[in-house]
Protein backbone atom coordinates (compact mmCIF):
# COMPACT_ATOMS: atom_id res chain seq x y z
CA UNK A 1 34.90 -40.06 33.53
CA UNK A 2 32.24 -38.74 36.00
CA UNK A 3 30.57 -35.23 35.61
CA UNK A 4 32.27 -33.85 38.46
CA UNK A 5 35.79 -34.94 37.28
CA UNK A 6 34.56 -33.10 33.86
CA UNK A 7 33.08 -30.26 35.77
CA UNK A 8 36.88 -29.50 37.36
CA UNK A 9 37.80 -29.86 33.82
CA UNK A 10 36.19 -27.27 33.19
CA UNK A 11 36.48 -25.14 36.11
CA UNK A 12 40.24 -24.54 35.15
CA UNK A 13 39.30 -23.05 31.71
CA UNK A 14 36.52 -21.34 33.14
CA UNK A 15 38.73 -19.76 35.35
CA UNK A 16 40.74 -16.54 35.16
CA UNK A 17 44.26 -17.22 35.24
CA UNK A 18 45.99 -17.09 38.59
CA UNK A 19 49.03 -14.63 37.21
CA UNK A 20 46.36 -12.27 35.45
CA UNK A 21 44.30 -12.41 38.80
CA UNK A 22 47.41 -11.74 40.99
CA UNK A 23 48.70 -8.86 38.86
CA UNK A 24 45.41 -7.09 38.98
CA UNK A 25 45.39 -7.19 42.16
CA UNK A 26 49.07 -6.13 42.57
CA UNK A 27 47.85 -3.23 40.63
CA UNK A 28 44.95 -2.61 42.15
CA UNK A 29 46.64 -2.57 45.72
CA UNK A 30 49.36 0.29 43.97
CA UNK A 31 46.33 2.65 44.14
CA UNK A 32 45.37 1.22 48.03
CA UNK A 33 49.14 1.75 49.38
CA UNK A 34 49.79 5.37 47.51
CA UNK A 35 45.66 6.38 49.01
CA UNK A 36 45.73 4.48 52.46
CA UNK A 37 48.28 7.29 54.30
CA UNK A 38 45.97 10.21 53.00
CA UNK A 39 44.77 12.49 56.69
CA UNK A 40 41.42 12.34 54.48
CA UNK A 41 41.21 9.14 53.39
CA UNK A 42 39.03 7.02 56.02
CA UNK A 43 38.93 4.05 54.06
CA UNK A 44 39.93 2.03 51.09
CA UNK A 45 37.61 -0.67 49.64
CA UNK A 46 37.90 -3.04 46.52
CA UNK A 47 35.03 -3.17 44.90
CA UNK A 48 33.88 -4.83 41.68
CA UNK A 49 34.35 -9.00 40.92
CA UNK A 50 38.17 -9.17 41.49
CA UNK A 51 36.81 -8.36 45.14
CA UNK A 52 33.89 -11.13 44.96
CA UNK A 53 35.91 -13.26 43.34
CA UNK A 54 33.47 -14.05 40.87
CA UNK A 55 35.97 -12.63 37.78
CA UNK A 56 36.56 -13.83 34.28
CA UNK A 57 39.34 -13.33 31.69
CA UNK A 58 40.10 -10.86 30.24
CA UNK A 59 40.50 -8.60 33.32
CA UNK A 60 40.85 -4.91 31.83
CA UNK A 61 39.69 -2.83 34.91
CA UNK A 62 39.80 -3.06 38.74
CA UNK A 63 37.27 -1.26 41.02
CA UNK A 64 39.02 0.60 44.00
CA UNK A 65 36.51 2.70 46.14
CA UNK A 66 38.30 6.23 48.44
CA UNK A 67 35.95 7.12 51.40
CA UNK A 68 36.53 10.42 52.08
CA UNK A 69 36.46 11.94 55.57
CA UNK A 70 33.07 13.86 55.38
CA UNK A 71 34.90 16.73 58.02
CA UNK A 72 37.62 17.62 55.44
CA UNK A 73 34.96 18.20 52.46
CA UNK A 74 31.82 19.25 53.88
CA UNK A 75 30.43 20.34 50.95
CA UNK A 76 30.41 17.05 49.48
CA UNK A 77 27.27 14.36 49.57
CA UNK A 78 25.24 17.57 48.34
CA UNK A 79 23.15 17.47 44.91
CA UNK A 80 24.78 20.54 42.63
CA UNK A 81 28.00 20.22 41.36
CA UNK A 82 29.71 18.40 44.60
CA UNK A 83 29.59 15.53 42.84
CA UNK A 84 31.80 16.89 39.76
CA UNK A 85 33.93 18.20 42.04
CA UNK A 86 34.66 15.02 44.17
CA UNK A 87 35.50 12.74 40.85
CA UNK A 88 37.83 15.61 39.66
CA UNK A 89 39.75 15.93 43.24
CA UNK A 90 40.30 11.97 43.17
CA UNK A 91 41.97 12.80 39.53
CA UNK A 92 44.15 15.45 40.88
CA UNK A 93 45.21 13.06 43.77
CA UNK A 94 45.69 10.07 41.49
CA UNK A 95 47.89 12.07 39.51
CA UNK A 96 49.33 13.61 42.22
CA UNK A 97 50.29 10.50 43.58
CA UNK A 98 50.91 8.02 40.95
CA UNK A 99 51.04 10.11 37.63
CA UNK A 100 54.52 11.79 37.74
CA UNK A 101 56.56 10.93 34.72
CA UNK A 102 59.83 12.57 35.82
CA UNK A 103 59.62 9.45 38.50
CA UNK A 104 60.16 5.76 37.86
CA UNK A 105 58.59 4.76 40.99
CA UNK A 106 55.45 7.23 40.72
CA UNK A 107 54.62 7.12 36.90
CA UNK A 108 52.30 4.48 37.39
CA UNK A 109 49.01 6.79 35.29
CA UNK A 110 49.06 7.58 32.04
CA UNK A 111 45.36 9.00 30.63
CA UNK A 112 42.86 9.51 33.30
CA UNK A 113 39.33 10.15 32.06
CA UNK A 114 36.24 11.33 34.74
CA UNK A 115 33.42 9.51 34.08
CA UNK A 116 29.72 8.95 35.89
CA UNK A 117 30.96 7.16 39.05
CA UNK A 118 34.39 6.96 38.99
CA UNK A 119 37.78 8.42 37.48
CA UNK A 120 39.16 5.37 35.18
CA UNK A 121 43.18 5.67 35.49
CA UNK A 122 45.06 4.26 32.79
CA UNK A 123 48.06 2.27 33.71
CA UNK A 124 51.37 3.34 31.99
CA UNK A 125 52.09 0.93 28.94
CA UNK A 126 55.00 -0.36 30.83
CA UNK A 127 52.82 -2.32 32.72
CA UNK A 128 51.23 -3.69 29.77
CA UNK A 129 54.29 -4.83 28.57
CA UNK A 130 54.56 -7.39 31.32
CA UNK A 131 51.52 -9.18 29.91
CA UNK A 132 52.80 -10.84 26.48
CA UNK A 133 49.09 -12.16 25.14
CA UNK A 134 47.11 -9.14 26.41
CA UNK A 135 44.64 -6.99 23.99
CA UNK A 136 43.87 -3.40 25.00
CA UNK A 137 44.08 -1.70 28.03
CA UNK A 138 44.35 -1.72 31.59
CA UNK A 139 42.62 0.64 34.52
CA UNK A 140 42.29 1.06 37.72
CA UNK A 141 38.60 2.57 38.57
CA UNK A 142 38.62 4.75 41.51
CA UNK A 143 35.75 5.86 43.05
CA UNK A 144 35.15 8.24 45.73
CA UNK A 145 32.42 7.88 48.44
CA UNK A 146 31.49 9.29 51.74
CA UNK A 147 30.27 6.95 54.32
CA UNK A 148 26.56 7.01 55.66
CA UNK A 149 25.87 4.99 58.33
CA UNK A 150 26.17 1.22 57.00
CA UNK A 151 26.09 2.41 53.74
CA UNK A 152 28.29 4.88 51.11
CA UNK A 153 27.10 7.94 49.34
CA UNK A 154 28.54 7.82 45.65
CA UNK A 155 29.20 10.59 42.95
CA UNK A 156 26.78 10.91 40.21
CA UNK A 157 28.14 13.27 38.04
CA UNK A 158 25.79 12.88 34.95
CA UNK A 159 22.54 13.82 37.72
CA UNK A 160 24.64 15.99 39.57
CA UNK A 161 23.89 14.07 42.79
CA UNK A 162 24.79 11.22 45.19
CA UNK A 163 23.49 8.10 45.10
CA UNK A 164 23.62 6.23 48.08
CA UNK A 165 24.44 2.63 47.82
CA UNK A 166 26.19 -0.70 49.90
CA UNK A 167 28.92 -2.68 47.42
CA UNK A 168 29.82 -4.27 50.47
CA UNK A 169 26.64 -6.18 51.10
CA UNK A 170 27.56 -7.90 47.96
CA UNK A 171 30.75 -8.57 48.78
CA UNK A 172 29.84 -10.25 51.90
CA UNK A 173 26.64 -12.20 50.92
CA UNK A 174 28.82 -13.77 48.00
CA UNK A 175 31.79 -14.50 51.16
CA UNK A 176 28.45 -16.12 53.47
CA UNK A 177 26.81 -17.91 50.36
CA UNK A 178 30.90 -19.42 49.46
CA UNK A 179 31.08 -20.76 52.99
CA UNK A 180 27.94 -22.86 52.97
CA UNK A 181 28.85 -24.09 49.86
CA UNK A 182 32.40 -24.67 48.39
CA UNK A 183 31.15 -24.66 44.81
CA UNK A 184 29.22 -21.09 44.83
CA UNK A 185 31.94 -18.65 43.62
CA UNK A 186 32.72 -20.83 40.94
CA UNK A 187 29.54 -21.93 39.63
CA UNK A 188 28.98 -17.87 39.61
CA UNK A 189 31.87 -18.10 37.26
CA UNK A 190 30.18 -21.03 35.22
CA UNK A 191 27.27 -19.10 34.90
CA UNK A 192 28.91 -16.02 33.32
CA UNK A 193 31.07 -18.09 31.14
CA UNK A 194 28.13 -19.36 30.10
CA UNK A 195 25.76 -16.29 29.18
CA UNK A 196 29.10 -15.41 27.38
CA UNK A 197 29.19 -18.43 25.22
CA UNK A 198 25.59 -18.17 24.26
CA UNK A 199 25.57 -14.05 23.99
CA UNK A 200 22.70 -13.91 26.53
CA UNK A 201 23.40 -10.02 26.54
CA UNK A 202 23.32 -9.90 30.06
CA UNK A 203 25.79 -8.06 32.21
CA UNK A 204 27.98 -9.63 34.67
CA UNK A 205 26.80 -7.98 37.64
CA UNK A 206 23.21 -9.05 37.01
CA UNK A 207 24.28 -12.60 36.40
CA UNK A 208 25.94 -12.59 39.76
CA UNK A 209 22.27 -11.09 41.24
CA UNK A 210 20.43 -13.60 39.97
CA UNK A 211 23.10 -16.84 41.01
CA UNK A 212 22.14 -15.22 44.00
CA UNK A 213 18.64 -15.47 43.98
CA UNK A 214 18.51 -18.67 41.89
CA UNK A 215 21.52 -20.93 42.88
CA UNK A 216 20.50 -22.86 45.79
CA UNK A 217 21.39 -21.70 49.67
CA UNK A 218 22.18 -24.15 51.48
CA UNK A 219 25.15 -26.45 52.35
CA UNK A 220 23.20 -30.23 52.27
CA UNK A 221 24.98 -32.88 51.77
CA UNK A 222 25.92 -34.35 48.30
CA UNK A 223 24.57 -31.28 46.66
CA UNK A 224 26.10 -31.84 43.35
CA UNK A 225 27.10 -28.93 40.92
CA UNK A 226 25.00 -30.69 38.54
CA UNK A 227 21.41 -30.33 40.35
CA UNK A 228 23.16 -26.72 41.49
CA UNK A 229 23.46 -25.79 38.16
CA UNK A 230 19.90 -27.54 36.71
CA UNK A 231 17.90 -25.95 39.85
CA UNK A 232 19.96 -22.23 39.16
CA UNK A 233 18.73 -22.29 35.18
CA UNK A 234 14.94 -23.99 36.42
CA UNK A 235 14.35 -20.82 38.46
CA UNK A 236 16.22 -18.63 36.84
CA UNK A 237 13.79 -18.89 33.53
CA UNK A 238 10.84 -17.33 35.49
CA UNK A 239 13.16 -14.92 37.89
CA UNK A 240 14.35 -12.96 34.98
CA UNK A 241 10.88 -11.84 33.33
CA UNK A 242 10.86 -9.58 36.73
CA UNK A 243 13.43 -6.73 37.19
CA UNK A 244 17.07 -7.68 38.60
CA UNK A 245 17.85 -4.81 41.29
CA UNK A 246 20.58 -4.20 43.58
CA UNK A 247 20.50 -6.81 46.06
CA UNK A 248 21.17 -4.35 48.86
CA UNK A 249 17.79 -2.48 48.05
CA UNK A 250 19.42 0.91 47.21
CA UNK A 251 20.31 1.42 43.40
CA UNK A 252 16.71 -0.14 41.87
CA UNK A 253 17.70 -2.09 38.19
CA UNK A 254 20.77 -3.31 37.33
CA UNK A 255 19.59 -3.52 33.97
CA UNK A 256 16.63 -2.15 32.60
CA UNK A 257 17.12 -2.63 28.63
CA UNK A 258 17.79 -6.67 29.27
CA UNK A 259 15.76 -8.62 26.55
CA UNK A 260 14.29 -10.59 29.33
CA UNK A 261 11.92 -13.06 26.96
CA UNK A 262 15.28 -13.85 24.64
CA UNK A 263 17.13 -14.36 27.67
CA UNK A 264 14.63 -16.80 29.07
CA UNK A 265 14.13 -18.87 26.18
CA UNK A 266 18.01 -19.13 26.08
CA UNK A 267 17.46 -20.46 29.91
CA UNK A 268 14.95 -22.70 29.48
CA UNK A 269 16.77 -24.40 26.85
CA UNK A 270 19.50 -24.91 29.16
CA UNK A 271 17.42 -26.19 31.83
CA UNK A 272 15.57 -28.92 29.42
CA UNK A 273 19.38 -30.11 28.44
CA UNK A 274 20.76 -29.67 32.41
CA UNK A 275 17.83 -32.13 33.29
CA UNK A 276 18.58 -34.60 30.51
CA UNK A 277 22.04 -34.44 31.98
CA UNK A 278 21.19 -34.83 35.28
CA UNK A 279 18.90 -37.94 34.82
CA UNK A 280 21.84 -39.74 32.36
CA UNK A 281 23.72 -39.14 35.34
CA UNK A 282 21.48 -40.62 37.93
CA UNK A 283 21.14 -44.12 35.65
CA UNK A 284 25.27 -43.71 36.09
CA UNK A 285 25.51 -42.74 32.03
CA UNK A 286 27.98 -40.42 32.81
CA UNK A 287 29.51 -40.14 29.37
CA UNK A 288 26.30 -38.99 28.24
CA UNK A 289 25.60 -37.00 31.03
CA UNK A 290 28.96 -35.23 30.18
CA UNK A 291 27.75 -34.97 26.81
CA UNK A 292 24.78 -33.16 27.21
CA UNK A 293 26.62 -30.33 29.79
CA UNK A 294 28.86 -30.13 26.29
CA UNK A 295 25.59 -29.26 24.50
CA UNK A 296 25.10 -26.46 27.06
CA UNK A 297 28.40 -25.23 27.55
CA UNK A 298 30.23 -25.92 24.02
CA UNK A 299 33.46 -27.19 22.76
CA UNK A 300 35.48 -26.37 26.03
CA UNK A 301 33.46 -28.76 28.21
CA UNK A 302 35.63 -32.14 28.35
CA UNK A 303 34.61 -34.51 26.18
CA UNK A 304 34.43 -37.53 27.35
CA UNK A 305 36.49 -40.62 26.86
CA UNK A 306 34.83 -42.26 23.29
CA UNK A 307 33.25 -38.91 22.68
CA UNK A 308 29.89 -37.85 21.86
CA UNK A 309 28.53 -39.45 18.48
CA UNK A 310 25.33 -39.40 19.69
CA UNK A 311 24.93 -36.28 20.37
CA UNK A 312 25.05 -34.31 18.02
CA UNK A 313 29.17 -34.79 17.77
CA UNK A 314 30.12 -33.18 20.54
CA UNK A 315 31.37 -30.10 19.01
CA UNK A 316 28.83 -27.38 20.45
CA UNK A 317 25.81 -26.61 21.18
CA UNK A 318 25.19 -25.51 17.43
CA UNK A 319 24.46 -29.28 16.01
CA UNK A 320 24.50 -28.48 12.45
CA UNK A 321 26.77 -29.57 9.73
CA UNK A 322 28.89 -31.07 12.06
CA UNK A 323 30.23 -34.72 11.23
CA UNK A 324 31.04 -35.62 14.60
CA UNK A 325 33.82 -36.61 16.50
CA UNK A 326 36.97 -38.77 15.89
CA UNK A 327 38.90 -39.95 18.71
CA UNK A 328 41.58 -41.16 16.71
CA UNK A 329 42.71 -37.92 15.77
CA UNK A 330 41.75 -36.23 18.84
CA UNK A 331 39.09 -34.38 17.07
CA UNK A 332 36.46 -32.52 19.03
CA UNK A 333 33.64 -32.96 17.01
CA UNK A 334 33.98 -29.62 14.87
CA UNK A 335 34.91 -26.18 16.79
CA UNK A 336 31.51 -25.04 17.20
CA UNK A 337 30.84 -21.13 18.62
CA UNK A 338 32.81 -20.24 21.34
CA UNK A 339 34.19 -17.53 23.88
CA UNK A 340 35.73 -15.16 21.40
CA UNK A 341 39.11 -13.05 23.38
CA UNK A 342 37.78 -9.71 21.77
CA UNK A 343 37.44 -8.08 24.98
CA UNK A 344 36.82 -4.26 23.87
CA UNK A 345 39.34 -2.11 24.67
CA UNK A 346 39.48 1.99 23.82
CA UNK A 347 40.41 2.71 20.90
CA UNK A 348 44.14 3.35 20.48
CA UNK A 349 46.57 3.42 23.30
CA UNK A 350 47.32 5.65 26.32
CA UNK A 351 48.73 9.20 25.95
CA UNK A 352 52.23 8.43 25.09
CA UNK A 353 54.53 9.06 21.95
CA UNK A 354 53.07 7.74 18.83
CA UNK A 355 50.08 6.90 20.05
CA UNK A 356 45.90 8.07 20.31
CA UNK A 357 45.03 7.17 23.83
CA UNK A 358 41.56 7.85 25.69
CA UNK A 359 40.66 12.05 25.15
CA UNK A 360 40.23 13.83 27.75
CA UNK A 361 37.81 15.76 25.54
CA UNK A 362 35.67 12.50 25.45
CA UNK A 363 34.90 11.75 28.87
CA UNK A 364 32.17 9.90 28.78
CA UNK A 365 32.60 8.35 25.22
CA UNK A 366 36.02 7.39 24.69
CA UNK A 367 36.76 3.76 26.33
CA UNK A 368 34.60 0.40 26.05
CA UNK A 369 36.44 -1.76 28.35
CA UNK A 370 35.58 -3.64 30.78
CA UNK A 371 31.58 -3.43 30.46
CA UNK A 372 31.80 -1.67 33.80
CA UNK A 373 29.51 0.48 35.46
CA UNK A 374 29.00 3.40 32.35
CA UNK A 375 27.22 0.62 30.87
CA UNK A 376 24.23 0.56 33.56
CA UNK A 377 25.36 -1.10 36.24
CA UNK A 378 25.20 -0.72 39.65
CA UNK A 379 27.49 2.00 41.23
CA UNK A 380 30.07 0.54 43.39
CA UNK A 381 29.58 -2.93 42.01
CA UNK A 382 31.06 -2.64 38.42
CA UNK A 383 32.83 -5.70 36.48
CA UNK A 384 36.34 -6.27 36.20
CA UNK A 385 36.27 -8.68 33.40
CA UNK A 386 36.14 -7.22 29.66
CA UNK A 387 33.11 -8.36 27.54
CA UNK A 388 33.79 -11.27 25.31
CA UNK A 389 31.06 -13.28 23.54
CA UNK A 390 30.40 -16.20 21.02
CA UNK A 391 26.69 -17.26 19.74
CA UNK A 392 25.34 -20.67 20.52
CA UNK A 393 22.23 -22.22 19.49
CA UNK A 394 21.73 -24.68 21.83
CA UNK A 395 21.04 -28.47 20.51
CA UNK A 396 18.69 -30.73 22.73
CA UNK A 397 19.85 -34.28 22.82
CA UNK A 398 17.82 -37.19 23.25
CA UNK A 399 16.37 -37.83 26.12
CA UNK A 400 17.28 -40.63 28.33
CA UNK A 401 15.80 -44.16 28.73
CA UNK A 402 13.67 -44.73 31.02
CA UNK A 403 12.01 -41.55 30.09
CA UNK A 404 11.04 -40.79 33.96
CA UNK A 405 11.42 -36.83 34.71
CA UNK A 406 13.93 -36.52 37.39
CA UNK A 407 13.09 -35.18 40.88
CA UNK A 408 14.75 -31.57 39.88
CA UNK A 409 13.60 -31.01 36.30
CA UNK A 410 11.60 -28.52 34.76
CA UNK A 411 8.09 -29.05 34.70
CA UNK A 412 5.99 -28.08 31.15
């Protein structure tokens, strides 16, 4: 097996699943069709990682952004209580629109809940019902904006201001960067699967900002995702001791309480194992090149054919206690720490017979899903995936022979 064969491996566990990723965008686009024929409605906008394409599983929120026509709310885009005011006329639309329970065809909303940037609509549990293995909840996050110039002005209700900022930028540098290189989007995926898997405690958003910055840009030839991937967590050690901003200049941090040192340790190990990996697979070793991404990215890497015994079993980066593999049996070397499905959800379900949905007393403290933009993030840019997280320790196999550092390794 070669690392790339493993590597697609991979890719189809690291990826959300295509039904999940077409219904939340069916859902997503109930909100754009009901909005669209609005006389003040100017534009509608996905927003958010479903719209980069950059998304994980479990998808519990969508990102949907209104612009408003500045003529039919002048008062808007003012600091007081405008702001307030816009989030709670995008409620009354939204359940205007889409929250009437005497229909079948309109009672798509149950609890709606205004929060900093955007009114989070909870879908009806009907359409949960569709989705047999899903945990929690599901909403659409609309947010509405006024446009200035190139970029949007965006609600802060908690400042009672606007904010001014450009989710589109985003959008579009991640669509430039994906057509110089077919592997980008998905090794932005890799990345974030993997700061899950080792509970990095960074958010999504600011993963995707520093892929940016630290995944190479260019489209050369025989770029492999291997030296991607060792040259992203080489640079990516030093980029995040300094303060990951909006890319677009407007917002400042994406995340100002990030334990940057633990982070960067947790980097630099990966970079020490990525080069191991890489030079194995330069001397054509490629079983224990594979082995050593398995190190990095645990038990769902593909192990390869004769597994790992060598290295450390094979079962996770974790490396202790663990007897090792047995092909015979089919055994993976131990199940070693993991992606744990415990997206966080709100507690209860939506307002509905029987049951304790989101309070509208609680705006602001109710509902944990998602990891979205009431966590810190940038406005207009928030996450669609939930937050799920397993804690790895990673294990440093032994390095190759000849012990010559590769071209792209870490130096000191």
């Amino acid at each position: 097996m070669h690392p790339d064969d493993a590597f697609d491996e991979f890719q189809d566990k690291v990826n959300a699943d295509a039904l999940h990723v077409w219904k939340a965008r069916h859902r997503r686009n109930i909100f754009a069709d009901a909005f669209e024929p609005l006389e003040d409605v100017t534009d509608v906008i996905p927003s958010g990682s479903l719209a980069r394409r950059t998304q994980l599983d479990p998808i519990h929120d969508v990102d949907l952004i209104m612009v408003f026509d500045r003529a039919a709310h002048p008062d808007w885009g003012e600091d007081g209580d405008s702001a307030e005011a816009a989030l709670r006329y995008a409620r009354k639309r939204v359940r205007a629109l889409l929250g009437d329970q005497s229909s079948l065809t309109r009672h798509v909303v149950g609890t709606t809940l205004l929060r900093n940037h955007v009114v989070k609509c909870f879908l009806d549990p009907r359409f949960l019902a569709e989705d047999k293995g899903f945990r929690g909840m599901f909403a659409v996050e609309v947010m509405p904006a006024l446009r200035e110039g190139s970029a949007l002005l965006l609600p802060e209700r908690r400042r009672h201001r606007w904010q001014k900022a450009d989710p589109e930028w985003l959008i579009s540098e991640v669509r430039r960067r994906q057509e110089r290189w077919e592997y980008f989007v998905r090794m932005i995926r890799v990345i974030k699967f993997w700061t899950r898997h080792v509970d990095a405690g960074i958010k999504p958003l600011a993963v995707e900002v520093l892929a940016l910055k630290c995944l190479p840009d260019l489209s050369a030839p025989g770029l492999s995702r291997s030296v991607a991937l060792l040259r992203f967590f080489t640079a990516a050690t030093v980029a995040v001791m300094l303060p990951i901003t909006d890319p677009a200049g407007y917002c400042g941090e994406i995340q100002p309480d990030l334990k940057r040192t633990e982070v960067s340790d947790l980097l630099r190990e990966a970079a020490d194992i990525a080069a191991i990996a890489v030079a194995w697979e330069k001397q054509r070793e490629y079983h224990k090149a594979i082995c050593s991404w398995r190190m990095i990215f645990g038990p769902d890497f593909p192990m390869p054919p004769g597994g790992c015994p060598n290295l450390g079993g094979g079962g996770g980066p974790r490396g202790e206690g663990d007897p090792g593999p047995d092909p015979d049996n089919g055994d993976r070397g131990g199940p070693g720490p993991g992606p744990i499905d415990g997206g966080h959800s709100p507690d209860g379900g939506p307002d509905r017979p029987g049951g304790s949905g989101p309070s509208e007393s609680d705006p602001d403290g109710s509902d944990r899903s998602g990891g979205g933009e009431e966590d810190g993030e940038t406005p207009g840019h928030s996450n669609d995936e939930g937050v799920s997280r397993g804690r790895a320790t990673p294990f440093v196999p032994p390095p190759p022979s000849p012990t010559r550092r590769p071209k792209d390794a870490p130096q000191g």
